[in-house]
C-alpha atoms as a PDB file:
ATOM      1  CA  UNK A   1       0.000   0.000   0.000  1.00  0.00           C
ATOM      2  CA  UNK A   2       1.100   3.508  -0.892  1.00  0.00           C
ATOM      3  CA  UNK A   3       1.419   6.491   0.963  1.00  0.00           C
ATOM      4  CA  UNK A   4      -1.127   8.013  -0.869  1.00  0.00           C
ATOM      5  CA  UNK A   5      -3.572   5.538  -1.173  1.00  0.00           C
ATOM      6  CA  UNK A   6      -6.889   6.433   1.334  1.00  0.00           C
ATOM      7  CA  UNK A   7      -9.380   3.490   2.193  1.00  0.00           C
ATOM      8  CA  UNK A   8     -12.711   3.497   4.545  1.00  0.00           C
ATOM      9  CA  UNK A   9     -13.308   1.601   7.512  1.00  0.00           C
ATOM     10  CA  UNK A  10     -16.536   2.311   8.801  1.00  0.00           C
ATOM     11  CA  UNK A  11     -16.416   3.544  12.948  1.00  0.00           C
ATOM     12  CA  UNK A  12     -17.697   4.928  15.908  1.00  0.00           C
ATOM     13  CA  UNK A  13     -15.983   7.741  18.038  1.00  0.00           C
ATOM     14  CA  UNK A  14     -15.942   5.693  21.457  1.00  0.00           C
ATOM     15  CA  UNK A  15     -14.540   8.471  23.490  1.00  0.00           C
ATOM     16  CA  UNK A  16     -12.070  11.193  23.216  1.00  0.00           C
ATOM     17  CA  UNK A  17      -9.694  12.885  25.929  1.00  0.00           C
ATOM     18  CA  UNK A  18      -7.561  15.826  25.818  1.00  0.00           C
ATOM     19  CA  UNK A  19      -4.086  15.686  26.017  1.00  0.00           C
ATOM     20  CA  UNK A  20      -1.085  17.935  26.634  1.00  0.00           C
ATOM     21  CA  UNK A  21       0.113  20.748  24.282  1.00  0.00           C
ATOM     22  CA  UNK A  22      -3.657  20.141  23.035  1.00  0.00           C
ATOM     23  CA  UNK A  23      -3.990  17.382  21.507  1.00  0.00           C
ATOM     24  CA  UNK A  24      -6.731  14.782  22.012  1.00  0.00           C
ATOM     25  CA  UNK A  25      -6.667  11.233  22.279  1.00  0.00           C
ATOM     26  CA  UNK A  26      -9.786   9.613  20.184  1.00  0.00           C
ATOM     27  CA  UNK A  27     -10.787   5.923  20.732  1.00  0.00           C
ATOM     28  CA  UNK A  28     -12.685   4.709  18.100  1.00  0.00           C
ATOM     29  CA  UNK A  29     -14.523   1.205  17.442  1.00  0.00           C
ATOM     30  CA  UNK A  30     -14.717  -0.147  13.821  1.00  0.00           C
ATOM     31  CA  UNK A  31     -18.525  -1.703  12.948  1.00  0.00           C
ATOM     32  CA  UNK A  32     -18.623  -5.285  12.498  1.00  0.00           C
ATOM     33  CA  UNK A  33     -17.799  -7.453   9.385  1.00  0.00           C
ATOM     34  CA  UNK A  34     -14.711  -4.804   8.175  1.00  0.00           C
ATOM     35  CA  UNK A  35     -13.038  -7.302   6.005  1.00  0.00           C
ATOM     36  CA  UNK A  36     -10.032  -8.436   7.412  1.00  0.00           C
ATOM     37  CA  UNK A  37      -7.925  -6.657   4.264  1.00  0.00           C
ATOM     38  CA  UNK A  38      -9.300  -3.744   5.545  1.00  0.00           C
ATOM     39  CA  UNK A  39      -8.480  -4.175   9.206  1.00  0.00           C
ATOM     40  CA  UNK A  40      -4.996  -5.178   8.397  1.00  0.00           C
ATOM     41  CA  UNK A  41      -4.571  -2.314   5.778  1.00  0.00           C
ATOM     42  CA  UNK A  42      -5.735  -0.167   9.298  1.00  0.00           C
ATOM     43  CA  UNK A  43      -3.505  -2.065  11.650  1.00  0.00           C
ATOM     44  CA  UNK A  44      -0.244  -1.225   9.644  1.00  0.00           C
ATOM     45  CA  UNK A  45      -0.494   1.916   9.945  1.00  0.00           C
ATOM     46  CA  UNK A  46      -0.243   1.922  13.802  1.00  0.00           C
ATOM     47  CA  UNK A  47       2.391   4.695  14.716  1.00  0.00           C
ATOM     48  CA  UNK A  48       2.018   6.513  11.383  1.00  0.00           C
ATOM     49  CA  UNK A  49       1.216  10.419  11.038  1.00  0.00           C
ATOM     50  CA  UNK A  50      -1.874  11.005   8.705  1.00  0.00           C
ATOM     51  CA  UNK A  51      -4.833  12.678   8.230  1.00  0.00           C
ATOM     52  CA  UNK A  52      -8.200  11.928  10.460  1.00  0.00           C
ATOM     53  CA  UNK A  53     -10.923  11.799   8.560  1.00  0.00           C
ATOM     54  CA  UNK A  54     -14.412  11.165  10.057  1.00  0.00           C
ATOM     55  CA  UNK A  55     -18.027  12.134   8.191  1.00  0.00           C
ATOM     56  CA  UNK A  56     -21.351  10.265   8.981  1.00  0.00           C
ATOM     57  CA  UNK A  57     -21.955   9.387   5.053  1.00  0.00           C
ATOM     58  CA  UNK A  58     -19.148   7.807   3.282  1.00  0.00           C
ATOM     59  CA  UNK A  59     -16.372  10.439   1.972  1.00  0.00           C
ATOM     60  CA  UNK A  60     -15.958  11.262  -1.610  1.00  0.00           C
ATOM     61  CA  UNK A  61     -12.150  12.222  -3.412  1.00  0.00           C
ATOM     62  CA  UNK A  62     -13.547  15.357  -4.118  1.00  0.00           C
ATOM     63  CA  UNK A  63     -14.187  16.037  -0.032  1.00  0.00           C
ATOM     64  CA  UNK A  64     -10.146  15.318   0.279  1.00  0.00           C
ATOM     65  CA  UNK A  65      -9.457  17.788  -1.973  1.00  0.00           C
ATOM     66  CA  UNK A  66      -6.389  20.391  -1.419  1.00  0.00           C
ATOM     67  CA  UNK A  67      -5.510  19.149   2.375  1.00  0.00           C
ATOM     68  CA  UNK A  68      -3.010  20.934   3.767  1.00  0.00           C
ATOM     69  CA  UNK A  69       0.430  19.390   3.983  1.00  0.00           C
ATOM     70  CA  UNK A  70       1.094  17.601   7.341  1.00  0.00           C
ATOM     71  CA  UNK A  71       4.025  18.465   9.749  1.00  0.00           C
ATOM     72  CA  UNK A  72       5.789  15.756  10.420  1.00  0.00           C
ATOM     73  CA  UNK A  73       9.150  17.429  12.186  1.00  0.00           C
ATOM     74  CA  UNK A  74       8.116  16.304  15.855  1.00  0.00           C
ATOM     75  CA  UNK A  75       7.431  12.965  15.001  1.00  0.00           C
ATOM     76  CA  UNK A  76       9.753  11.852  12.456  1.00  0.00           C
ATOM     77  CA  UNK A  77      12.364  11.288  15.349  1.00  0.00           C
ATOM     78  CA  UNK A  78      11.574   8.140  16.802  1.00  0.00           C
ATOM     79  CA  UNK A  79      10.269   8.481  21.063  1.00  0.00           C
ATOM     80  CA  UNK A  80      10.398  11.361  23.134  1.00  0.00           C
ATOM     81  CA  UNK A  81      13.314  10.866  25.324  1.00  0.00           C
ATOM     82  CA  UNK A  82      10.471  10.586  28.221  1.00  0.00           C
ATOM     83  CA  UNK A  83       9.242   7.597  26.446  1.00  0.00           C
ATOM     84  CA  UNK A  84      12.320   6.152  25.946  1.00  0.00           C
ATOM     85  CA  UNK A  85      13.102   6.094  30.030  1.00  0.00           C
ATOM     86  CA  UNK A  86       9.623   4.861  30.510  1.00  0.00           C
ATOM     87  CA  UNK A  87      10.750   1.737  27.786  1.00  0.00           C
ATOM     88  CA  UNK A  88      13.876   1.352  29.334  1.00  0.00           C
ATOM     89  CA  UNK A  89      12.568   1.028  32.835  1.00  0.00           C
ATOM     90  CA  UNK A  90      10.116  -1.327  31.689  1.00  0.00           C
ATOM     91  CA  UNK A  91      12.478  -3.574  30.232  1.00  0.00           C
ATOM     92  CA  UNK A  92      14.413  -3.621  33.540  1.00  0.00           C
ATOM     93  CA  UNK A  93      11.264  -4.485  35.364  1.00  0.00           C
ATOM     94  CA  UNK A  94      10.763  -7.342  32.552  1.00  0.00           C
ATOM     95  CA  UNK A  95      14.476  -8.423  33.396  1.00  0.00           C
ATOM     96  CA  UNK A  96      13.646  -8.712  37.153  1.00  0.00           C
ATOM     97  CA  UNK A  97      11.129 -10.926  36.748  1.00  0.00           C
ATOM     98  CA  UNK A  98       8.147  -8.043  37.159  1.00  0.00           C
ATOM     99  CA  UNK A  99       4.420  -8.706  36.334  1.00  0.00           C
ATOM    100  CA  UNK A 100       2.864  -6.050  33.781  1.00  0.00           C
ATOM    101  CA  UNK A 101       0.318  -5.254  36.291  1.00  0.00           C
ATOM    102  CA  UNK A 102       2.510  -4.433  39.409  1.00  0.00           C
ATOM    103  CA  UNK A 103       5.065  -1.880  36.733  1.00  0.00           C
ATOM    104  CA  UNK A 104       3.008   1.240  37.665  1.00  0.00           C
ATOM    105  CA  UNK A 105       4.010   1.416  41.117  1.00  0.00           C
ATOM    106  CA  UNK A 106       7.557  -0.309  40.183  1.00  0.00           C
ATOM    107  CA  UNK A 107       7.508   3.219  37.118  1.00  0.00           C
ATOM    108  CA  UNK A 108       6.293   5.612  40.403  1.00  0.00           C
ATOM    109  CA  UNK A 109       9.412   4.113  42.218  1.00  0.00           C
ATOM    110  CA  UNK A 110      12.325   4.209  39.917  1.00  0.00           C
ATOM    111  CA  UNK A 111      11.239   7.550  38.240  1.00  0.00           C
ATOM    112  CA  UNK A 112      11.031   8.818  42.260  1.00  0.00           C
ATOM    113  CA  UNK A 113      14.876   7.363  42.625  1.00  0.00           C
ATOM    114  CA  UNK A 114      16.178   8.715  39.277  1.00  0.00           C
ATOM    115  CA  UNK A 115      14.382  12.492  40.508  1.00  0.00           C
ATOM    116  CA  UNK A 116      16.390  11.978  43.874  1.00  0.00           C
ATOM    117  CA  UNK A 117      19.765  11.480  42.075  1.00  0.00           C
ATOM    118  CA  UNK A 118      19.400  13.952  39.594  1.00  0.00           C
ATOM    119  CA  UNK A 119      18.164  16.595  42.568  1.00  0.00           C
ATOM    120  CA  UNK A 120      21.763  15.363  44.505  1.00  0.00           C
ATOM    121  CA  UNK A 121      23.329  17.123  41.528  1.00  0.00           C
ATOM    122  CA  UNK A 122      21.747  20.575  42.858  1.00  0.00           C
ATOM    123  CA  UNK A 123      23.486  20.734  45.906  1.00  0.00           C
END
């Protein structure tokens, strides 16, 4: 599939939450019987900048029509360096021998040491 190719997958807006600098975090549900080609075309695309399209009738070529080009600078870089720690300290949880469900609190704990240390640097 191209970059420029644009396929339907029919979907309901779930729930949406705003996040920092602005944005907003959308979770949507696709109906039932999407074909799977369609799903998987969807599913590939998982970490990909586009556009966000949503209408309640289906949308023609003509209604995507002179879009503006897309900014892609902030996330053409891989993680944020915050998400990067967060990966890292996962993977040491992993290592110990950690359960997924007890690595908030382990997160809380090592993000709590890592503040102490770099705070030691102050004085």
């Amino acid at each position: 599939m191209s970059d420029k190719q644009i396929f339907q997958v029919p979907a309901v807006i779930i729930s949406d939450k705003s996040m920092a600098h602005g944005s907003r975090r959308f979770t949507l549900e696709t109906q039932e019987n999407v074909p799977p080609e369609l799903l998987n075309r969807l599913i590939t695309l998982e970490g990909k900048v586009g556009w966000f399209s949503f209408a309640v009738k289906q949308i023609e070529a003509v209604d995507m029509l002179n879009l503006p080009e897309i900014d892609n600078s902030k996330y053409d870089k891989g993680k944020t360096p915050a998400s990067r720690l967060r990966s890292v300290i996962w993977l040491v949880h992993k290592e110990k021998g950690g359960k997924e469900k007890d690595f908030p609190s382990y997160y809380d704990k090592a993000m709590e040491s890592l503040i102490v240390q770099v705070k030691g640097m102050l004085e």
